[in-house]
N, C-alpha and C. Protein backbone atom coordinates (compact mmCIF):
# COMPACT_ATOMS: atom_id res chain seq x y z
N UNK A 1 0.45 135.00 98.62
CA UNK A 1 0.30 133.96 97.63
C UNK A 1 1.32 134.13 96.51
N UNK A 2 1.44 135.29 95.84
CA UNK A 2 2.66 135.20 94.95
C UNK A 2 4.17 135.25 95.48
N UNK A 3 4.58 135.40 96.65
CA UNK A 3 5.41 134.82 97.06
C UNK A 3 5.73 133.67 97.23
N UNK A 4 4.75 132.53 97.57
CA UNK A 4 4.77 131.46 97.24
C UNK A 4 5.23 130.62 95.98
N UNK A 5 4.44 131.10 94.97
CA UNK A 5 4.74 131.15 93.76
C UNK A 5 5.66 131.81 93.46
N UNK A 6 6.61 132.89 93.63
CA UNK A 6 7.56 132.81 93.41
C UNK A 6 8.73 131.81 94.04
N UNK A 7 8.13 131.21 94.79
CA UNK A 7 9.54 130.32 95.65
C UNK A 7 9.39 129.00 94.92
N UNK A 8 8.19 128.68 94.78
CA UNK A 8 8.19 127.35 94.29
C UNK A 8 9.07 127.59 92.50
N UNK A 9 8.67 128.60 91.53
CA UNK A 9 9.48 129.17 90.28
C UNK A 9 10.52 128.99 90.45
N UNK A 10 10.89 129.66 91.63
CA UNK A 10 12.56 129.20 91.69
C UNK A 10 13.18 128.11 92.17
N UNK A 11 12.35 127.42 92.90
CA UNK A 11 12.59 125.43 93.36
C UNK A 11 12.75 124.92 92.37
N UNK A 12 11.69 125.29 90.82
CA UNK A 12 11.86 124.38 89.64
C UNK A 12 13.16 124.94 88.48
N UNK A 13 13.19 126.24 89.10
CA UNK A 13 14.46 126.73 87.98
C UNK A 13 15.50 126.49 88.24
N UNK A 14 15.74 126.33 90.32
CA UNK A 14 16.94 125.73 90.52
C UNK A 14 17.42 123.74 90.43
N UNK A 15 16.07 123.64 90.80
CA UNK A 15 16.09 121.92 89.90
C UNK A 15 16.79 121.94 88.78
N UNK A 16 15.75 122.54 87.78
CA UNK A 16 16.38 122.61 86.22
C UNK A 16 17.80 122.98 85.79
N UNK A 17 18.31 124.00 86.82
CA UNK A 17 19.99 124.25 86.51
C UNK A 17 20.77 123.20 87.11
N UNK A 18 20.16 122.61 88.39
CA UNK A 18 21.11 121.51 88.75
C UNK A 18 21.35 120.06 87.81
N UNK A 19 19.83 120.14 87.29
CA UNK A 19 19.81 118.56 86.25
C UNK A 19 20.62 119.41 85.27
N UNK A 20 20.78 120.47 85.04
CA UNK A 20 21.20 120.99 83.47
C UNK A 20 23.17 120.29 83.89
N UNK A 21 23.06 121.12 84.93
CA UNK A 21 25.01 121.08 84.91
C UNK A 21 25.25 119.75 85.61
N UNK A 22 24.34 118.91 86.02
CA UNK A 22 24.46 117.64 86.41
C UNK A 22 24.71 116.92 85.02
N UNK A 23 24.09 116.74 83.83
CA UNK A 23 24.28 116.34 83.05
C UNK A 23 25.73 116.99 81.73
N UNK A 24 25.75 118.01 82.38
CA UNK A 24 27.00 118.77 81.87
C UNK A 24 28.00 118.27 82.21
N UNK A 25 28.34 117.70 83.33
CA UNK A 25 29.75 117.42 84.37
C UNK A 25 29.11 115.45 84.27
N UNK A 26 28.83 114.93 83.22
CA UNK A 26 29.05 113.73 83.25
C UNK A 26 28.01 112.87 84.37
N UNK A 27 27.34 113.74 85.19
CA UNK A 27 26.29 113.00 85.83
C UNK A 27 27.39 112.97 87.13
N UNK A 28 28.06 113.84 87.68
CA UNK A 28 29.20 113.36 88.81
C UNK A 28 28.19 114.69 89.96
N UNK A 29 28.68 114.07 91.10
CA UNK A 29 28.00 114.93 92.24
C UNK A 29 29.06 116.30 92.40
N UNK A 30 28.38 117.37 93.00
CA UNK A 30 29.71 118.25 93.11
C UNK A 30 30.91 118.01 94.06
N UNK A 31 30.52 116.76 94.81
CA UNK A 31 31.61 116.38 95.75
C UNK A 31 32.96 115.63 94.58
N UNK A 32 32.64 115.36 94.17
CA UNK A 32 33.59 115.21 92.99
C UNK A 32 34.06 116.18 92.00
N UNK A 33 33.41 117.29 91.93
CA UNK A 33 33.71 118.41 90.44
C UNK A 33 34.04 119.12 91.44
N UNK A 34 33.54 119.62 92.40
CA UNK A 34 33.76 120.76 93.27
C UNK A 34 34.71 120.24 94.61
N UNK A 35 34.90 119.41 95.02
CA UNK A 35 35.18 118.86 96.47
C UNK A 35 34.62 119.55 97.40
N UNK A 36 33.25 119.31 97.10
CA UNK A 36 31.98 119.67 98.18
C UNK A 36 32.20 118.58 98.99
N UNK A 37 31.89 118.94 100.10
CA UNK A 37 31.73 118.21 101.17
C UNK A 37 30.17 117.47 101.22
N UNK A 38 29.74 116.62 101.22
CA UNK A 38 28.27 116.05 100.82
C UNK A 38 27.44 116.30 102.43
N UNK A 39 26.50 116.67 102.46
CA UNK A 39 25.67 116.89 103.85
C UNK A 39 24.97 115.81 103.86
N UNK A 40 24.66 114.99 103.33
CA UNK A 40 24.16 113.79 103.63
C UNK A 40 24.41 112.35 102.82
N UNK A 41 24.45 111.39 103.37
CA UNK A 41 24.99 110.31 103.06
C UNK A 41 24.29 109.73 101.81
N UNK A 42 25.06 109.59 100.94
CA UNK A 42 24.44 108.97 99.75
C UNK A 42 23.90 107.21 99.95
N UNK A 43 23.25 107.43 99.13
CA UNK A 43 22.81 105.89 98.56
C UNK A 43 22.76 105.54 97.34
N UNK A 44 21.82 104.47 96.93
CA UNK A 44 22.00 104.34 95.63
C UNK A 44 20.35 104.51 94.83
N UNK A 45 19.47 105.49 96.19
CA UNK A 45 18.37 106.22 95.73
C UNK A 45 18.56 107.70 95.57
N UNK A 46 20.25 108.12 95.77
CA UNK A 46 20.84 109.47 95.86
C UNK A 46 20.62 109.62 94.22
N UNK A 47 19.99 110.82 93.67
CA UNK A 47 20.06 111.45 92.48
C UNK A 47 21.37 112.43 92.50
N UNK A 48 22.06 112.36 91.50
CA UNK A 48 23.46 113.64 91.96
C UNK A 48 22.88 114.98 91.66
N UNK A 49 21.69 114.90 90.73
CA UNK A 49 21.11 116.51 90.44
C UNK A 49 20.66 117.12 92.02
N UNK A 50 20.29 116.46 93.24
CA UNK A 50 20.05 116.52 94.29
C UNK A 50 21.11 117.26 94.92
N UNK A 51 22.28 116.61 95.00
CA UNK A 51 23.43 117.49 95.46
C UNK A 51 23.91 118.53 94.92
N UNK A 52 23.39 118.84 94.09
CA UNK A 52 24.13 119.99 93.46
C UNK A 52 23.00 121.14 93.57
N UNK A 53 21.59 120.84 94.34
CA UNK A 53 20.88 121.32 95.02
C UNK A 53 21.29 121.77 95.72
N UNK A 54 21.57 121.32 96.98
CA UNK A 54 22.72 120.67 97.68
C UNK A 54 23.38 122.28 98.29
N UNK A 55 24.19 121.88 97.45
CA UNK A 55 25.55 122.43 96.62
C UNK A 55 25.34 123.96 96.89
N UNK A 56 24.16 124.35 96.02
CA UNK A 56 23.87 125.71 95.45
C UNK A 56 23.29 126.54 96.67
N UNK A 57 22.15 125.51 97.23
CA UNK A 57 22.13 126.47 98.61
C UNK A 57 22.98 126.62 99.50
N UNK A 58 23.73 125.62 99.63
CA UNK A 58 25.06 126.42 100.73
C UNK A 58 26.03 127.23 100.19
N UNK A 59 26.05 127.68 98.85
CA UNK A 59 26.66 128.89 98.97
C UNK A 59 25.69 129.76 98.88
N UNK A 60 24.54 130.23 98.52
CA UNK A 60 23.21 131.48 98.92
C UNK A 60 23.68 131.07 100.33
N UNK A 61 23.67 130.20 101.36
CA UNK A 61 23.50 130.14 102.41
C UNK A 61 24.79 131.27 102.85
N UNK A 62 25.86 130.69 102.33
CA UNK A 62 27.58 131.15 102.70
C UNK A 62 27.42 132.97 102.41
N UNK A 63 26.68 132.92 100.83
CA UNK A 63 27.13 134.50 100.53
C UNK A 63 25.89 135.55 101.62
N UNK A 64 24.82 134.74 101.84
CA UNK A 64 24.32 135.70 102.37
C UNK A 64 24.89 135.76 104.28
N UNK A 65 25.30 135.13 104.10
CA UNK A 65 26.42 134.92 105.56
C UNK A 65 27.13 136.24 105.68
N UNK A 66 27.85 136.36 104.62
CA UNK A 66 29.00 137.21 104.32
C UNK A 66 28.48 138.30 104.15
N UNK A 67 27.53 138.38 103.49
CA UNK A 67 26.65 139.60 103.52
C UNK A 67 26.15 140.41 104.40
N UNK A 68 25.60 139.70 105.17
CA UNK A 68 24.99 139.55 106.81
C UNK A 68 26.28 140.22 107.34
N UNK A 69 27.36 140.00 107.57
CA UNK A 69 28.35 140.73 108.33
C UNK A 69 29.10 141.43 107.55
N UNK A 70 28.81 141.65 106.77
CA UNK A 70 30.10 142.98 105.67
C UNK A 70 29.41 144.28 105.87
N UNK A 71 27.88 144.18 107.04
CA UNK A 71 27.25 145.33 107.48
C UNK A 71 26.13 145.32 106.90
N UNK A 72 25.54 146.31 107.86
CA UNK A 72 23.91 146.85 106.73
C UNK A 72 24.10 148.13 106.59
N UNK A 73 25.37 148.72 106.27
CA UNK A 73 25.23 150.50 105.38
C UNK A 73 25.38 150.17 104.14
N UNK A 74 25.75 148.72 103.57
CA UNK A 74 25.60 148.92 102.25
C UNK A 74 24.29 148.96 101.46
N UNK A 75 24.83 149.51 100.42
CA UNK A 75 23.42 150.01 99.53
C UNK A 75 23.02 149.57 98.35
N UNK A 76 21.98 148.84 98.21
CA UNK A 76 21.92 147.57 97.27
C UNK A 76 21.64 148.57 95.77
């Protein structure tokens, strides 16, 4: 159960940083600030704080990629 709760804490903290720097960068998606590649097709029910959701898990996705093969003797 508190794992749970911790995942959902961090669903709303990573919401909150995406609306934060969404509104920082002019309200623009990161396919525009970043030349992210967008994973799914926008509309005009697309929120850009969404992509930058988006955004943030594919690099956790990317670094723990990299992580994943740079070995497991390293020592956290």
């Amino acid at each position: 159960m508190a794992q749970k709760r911790q995942k959902t804490a961090q669903a709303r903290a990573l919401e909150r940083a995406a609306k934060y720097i969404c509104t920082a960068k002019w309200g623009l998606c990161p396919m525009v600030v970043e030349k992210y590649p967008c994973p799914q097709r926008c509309t005009l029910h697309t929120k850009p704080w969404q992509c930058w959701v988006a955004y943030f898990a594919a690099m956790q996705q990317a670094a723990s990629a990299r992580g994943n093969k740079a070995g497991s003797g390293a020592v956290s």
